[in-house]
Structure formats: structure tokens, C-alpha cells
PDB file of N, CA and C in Angstrom:
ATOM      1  N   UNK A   1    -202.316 210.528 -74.541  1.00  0.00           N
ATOM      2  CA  UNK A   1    -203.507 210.795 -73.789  1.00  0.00           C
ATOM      3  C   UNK A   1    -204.578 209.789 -74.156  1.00  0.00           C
ATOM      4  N   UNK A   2    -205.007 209.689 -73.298  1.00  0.00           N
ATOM      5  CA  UNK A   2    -206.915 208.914 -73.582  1.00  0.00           C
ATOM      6  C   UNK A   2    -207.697 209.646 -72.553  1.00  0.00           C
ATOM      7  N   UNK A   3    -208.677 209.749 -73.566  1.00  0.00           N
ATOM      8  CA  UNK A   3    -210.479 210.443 -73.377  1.00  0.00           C
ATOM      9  C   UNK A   3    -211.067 209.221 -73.116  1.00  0.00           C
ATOM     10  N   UNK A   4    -211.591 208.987 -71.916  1.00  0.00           N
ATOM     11  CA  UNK A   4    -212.728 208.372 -71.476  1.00  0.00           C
ATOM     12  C   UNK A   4    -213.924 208.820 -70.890  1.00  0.00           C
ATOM     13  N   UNK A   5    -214.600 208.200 -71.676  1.00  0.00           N
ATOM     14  CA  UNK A   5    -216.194 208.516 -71.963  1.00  0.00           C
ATOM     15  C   UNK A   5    -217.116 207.827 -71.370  1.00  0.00           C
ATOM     16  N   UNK A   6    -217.758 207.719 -70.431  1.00  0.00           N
ATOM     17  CA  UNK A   6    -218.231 206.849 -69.301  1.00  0.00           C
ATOM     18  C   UNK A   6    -219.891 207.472 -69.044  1.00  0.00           C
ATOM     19  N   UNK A   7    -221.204 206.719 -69.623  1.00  0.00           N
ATOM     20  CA  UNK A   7    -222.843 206.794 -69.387  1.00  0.00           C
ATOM     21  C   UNK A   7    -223.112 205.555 -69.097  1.00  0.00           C
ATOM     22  N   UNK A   8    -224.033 205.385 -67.743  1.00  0.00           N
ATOM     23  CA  UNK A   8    -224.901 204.308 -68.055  1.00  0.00           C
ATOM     24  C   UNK A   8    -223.814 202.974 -67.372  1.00  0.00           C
ATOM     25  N   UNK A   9    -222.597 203.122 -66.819  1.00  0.00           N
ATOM     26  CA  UNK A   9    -221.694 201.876 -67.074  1.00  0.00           C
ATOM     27  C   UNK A   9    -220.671 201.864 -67.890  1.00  0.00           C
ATOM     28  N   UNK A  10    -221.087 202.249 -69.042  1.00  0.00           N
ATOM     29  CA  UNK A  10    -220.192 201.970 -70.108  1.00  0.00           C
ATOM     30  C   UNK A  10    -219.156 202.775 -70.706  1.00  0.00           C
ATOM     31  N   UNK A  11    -218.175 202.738 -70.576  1.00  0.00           N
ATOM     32  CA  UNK A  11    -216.960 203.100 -70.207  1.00  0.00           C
ATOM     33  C   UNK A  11    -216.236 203.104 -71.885  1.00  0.00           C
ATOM     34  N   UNK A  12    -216.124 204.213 -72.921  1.00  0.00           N
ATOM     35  CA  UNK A  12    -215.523 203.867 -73.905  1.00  0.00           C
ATOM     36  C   UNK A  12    -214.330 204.654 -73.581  1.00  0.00           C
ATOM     37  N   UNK A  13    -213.323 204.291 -74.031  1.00  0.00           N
ATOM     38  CA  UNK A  13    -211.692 204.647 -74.376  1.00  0.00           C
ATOM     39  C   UNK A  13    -211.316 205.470 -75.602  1.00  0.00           C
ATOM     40  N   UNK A  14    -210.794 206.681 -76.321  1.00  0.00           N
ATOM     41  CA  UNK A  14    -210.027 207.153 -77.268  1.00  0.00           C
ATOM     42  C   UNK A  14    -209.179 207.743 -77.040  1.00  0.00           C
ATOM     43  N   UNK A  15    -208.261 207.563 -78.043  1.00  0.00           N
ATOM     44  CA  UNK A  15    -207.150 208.016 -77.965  1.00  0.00           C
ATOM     45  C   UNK A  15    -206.648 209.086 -78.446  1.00  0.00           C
ATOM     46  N   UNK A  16    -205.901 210.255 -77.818  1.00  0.00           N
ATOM     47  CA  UNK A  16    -206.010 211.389 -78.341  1.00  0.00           C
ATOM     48  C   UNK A  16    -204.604 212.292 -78.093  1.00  0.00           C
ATOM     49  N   UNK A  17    -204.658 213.423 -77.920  1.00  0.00           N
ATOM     50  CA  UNK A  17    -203.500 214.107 -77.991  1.00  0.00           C
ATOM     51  C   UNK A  17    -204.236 215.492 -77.985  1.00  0.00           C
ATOM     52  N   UNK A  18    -202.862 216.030 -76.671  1.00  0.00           N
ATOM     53  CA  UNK A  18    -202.802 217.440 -75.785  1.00  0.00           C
ATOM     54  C   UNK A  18    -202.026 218.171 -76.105  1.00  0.00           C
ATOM     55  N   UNK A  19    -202.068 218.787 -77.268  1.00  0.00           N
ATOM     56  CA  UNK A  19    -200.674 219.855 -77.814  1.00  0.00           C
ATOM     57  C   UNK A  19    -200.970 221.891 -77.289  1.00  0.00           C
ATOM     58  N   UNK A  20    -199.819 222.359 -76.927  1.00  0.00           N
ATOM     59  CA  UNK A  20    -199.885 223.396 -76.682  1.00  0.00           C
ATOM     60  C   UNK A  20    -199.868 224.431 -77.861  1.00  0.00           C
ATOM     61  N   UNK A  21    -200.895 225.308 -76.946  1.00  0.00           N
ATOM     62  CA  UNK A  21    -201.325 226.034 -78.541  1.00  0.00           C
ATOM     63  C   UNK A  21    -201.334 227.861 -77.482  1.00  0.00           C
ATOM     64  N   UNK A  22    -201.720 228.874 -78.757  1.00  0.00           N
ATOM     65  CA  UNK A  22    -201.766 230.412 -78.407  1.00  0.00           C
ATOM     66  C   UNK A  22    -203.101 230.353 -78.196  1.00  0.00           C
ATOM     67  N   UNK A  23    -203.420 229.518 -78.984  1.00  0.00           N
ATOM     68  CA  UNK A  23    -205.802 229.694 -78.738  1.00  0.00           C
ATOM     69  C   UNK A  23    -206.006 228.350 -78.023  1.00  0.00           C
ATOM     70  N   UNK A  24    -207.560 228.770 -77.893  1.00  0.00           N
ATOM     71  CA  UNK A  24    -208.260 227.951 -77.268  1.00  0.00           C
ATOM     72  C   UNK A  24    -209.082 226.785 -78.491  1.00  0.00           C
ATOM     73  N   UNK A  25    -208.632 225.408 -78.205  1.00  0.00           N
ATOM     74  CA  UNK A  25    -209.256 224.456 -79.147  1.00  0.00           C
ATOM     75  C   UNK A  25    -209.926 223.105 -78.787  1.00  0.00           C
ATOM     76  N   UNK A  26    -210.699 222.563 -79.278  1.00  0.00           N
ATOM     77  CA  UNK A  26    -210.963 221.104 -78.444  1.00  0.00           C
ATOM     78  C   UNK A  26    -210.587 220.091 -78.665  1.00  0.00           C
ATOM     79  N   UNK A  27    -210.363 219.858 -77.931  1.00  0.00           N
ATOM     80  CA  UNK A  27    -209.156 218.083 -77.874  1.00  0.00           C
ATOM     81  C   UNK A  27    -210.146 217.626 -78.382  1.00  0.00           C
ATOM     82  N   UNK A  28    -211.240 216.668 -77.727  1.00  0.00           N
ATOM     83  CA  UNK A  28    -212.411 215.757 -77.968  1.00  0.00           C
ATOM     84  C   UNK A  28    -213.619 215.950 -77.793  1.00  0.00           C
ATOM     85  N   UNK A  29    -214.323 215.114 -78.787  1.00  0.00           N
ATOM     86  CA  UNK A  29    -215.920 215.744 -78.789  1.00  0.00           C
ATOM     87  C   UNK A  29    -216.232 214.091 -78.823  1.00  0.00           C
ATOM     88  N   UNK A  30    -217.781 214.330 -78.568  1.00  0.00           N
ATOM     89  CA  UNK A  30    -218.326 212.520 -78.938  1.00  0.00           C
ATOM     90  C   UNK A  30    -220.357 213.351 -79.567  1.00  0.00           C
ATOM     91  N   UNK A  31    -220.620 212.586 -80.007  1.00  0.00           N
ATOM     92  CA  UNK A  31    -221.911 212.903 -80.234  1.00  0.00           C
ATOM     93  C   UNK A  31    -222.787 212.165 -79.105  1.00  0.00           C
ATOM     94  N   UNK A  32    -223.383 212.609 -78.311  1.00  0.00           N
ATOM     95  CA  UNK A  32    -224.358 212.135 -77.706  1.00  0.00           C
ATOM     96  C   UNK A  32    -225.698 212.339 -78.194  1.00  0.00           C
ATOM     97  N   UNK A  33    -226.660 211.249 -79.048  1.00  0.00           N
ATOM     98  CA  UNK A  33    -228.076 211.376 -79.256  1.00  0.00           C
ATOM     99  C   UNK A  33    -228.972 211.322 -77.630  1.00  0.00           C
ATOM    100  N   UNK A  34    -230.261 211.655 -78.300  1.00  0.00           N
ATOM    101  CA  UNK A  34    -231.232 211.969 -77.499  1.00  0.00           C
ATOM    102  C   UNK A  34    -231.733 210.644 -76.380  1.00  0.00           C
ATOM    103  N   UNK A  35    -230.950 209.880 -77.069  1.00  0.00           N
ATOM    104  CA  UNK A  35    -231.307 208.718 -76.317  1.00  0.00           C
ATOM    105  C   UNK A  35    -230.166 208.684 -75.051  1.00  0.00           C
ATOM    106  N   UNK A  36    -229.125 209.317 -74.689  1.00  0.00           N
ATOM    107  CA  UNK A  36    -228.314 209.191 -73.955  1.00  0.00           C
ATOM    108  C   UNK A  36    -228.447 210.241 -72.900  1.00  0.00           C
ATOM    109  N   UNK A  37    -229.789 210.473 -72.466  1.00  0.00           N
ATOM    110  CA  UNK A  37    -229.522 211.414 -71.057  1.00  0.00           C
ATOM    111  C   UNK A  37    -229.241 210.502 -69.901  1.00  0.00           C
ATOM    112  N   UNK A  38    -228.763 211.762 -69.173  1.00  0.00           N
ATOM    113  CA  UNK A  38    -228.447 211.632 -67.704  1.00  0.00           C
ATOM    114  C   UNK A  38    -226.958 212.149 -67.827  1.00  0.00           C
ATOM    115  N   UNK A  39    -226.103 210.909 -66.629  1.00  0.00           N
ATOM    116  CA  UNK A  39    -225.038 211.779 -66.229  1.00  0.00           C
ATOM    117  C   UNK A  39    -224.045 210.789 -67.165  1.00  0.00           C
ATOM    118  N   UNK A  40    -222.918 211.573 -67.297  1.00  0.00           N
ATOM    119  CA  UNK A  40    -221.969 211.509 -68.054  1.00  0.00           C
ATOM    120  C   UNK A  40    -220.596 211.674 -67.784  1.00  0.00           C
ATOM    121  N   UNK A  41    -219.352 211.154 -67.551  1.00  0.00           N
ATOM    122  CA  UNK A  41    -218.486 211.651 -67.411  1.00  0.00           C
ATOM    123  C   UNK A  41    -217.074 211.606 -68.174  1.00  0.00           C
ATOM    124  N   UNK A  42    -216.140 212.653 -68.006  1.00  0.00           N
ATOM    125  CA  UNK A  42    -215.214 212.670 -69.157  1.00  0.00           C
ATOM    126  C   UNK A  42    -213.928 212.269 -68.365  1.00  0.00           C
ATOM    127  N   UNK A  43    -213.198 211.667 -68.719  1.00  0.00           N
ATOM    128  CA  UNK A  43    -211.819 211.522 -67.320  1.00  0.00           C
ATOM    129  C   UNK A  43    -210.858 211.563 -68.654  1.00  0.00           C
ATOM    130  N   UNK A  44    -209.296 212.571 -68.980  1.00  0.00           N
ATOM    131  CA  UNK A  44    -208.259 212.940 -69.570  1.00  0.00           C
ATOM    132  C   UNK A  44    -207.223 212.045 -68.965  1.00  0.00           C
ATOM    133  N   UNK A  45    -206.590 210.566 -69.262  1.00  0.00           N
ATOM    134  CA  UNK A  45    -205.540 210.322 -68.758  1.00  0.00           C
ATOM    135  C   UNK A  45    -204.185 210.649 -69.151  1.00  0.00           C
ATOM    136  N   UNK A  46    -203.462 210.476 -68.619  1.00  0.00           N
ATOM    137  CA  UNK A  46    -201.995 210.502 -69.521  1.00  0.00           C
ATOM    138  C   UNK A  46    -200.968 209.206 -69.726  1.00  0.00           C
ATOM    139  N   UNK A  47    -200.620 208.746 -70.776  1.00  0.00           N
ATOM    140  CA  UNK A  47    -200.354 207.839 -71.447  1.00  0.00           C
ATOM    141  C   UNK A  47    -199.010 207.524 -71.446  1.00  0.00           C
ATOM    142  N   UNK A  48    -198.003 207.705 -70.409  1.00  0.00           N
ATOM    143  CA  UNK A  48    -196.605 207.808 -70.443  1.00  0.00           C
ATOM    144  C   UNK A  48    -196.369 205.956 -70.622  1.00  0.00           C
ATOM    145  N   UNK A  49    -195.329 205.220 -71.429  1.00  0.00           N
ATOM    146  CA  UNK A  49    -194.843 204.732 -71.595  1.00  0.00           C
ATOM    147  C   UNK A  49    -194.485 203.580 -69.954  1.00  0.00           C
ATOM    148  N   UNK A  50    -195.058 202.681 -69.922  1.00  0.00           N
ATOM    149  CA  UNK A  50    -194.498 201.767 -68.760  1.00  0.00           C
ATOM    150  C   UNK A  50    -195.181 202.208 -67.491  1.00  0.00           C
ATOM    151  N   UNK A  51    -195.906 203.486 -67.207  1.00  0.00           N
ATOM    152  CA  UNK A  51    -196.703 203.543 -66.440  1.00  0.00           C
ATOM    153  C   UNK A  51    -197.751 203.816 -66.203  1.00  0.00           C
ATOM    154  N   UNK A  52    -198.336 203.841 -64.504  1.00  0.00           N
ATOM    155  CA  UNK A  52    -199.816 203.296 -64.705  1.00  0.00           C
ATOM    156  C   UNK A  52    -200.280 205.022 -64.976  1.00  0.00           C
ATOM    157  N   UNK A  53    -201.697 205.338 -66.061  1.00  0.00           N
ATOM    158  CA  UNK A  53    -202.117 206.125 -66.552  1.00  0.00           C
ATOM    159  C   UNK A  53    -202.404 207.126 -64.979  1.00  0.00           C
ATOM    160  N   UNK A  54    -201.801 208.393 -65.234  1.00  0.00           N
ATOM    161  CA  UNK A  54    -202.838 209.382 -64.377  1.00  0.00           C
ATOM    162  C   UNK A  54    -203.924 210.504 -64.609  1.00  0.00           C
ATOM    163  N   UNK A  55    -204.761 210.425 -63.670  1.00  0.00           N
ATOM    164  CA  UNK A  55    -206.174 211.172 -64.588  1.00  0.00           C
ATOM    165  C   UNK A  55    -205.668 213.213 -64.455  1.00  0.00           C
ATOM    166  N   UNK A  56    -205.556 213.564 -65.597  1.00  0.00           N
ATOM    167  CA  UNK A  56    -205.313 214.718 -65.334  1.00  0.00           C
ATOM    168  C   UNK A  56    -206.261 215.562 -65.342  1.00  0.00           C
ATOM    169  N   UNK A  57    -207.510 215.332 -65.555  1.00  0.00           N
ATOM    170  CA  UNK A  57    -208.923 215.787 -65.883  1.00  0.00           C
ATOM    171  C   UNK A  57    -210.001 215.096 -65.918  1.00  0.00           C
ATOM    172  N   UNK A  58    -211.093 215.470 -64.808  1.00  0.00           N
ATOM    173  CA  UNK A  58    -212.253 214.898 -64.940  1.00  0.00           C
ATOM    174  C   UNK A  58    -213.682 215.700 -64.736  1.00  0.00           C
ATOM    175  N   UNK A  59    -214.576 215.304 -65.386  1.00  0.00           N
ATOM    176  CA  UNK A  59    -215.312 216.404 -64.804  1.00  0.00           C
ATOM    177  C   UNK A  59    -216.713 215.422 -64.816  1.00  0.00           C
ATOM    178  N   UNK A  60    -217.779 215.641 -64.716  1.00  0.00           N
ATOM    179  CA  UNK A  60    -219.109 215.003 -64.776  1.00  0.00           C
ATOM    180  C   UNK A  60    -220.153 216.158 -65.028  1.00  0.00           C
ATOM    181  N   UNK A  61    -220.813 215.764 -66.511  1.00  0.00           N
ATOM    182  CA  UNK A  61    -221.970 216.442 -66.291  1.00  0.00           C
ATOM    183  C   UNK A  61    -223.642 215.597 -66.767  1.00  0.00           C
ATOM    184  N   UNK A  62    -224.445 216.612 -66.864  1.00  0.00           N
ATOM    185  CA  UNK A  62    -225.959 216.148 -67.020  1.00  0.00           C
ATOM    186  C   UNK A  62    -226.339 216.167 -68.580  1.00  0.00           C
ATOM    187  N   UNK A  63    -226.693 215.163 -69.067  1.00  0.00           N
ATOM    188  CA  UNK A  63    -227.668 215.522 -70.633  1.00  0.00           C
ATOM    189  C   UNK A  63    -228.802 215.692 -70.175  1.00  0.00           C
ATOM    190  N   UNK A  64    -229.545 216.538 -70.164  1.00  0.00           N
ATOM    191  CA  UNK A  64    -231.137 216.662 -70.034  1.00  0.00           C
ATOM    192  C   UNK A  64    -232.238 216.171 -71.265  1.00  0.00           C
ATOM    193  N   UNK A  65    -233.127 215.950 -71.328  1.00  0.00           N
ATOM    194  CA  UNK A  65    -234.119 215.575 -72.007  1.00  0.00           C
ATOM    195  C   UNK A  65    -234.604 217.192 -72.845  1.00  0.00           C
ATOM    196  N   UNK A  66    -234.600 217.009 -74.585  1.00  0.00           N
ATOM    197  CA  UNK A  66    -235.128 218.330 -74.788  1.00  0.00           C
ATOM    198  C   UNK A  66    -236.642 218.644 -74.736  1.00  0.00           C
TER     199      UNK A  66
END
């Protein structure tokens, strides 16, 4: 898997892993400071071997100003 992390343009990449579980847990976190409002988005690809990545999850949300 890769977590991409996308404000502003800028588009960072990590690499991560989707294991099945009985509970509920979080794959990925990032710290966003106060300096990073607005919109944000998260896109989950999947990482299979020789082909091209598909997004299995995306979502977009807002940082607001506190």
C-alpha cells in the first residue's frame, strides 16, 4: 500500500500496510501543524507487483484555522 498525502500541491508518498484485524485500528496518521489549513487529501493505493497502482480510498477534507 501507499498513503498519499496531498495540501497546497504537494503531494507526499508513504508507505504502508492494510492487515486484517477483529478491531478497528489506524493504518496512517501525519501531523498537520497550524500552519497547514485548508483542504487536504488522503488517496490509499495498492501496490501489487508490475502493476499500475489502484486507488482504493480517497477522501478530502478541511483543516480549519483554530
Amino acid at each position: 500500500m501507499t498513503f498519499v498525502w496531498t495540501h497546497d500541491g504537494v503531494r507526499e508518498e508513504e508507505p504502508g500496510v492494510l492487515a486484517p484485524s477483529t478491531s478497528l485500528a489506524m493504518a496512517a496518521s501525519r501531523h498537520i501543524d497550524r500552519d497547514s489549513v485548508g483542504t487536504w487529501s488522503i488517496e490509499i493505493l495498492s501496490a501489487e507487483d508490475g502493476d499500475p497502482p489502484v486507488t482504493l480510498f480517497q477522501r478530502e477534507f478541511v483543516v480549519l484555522a483554530e
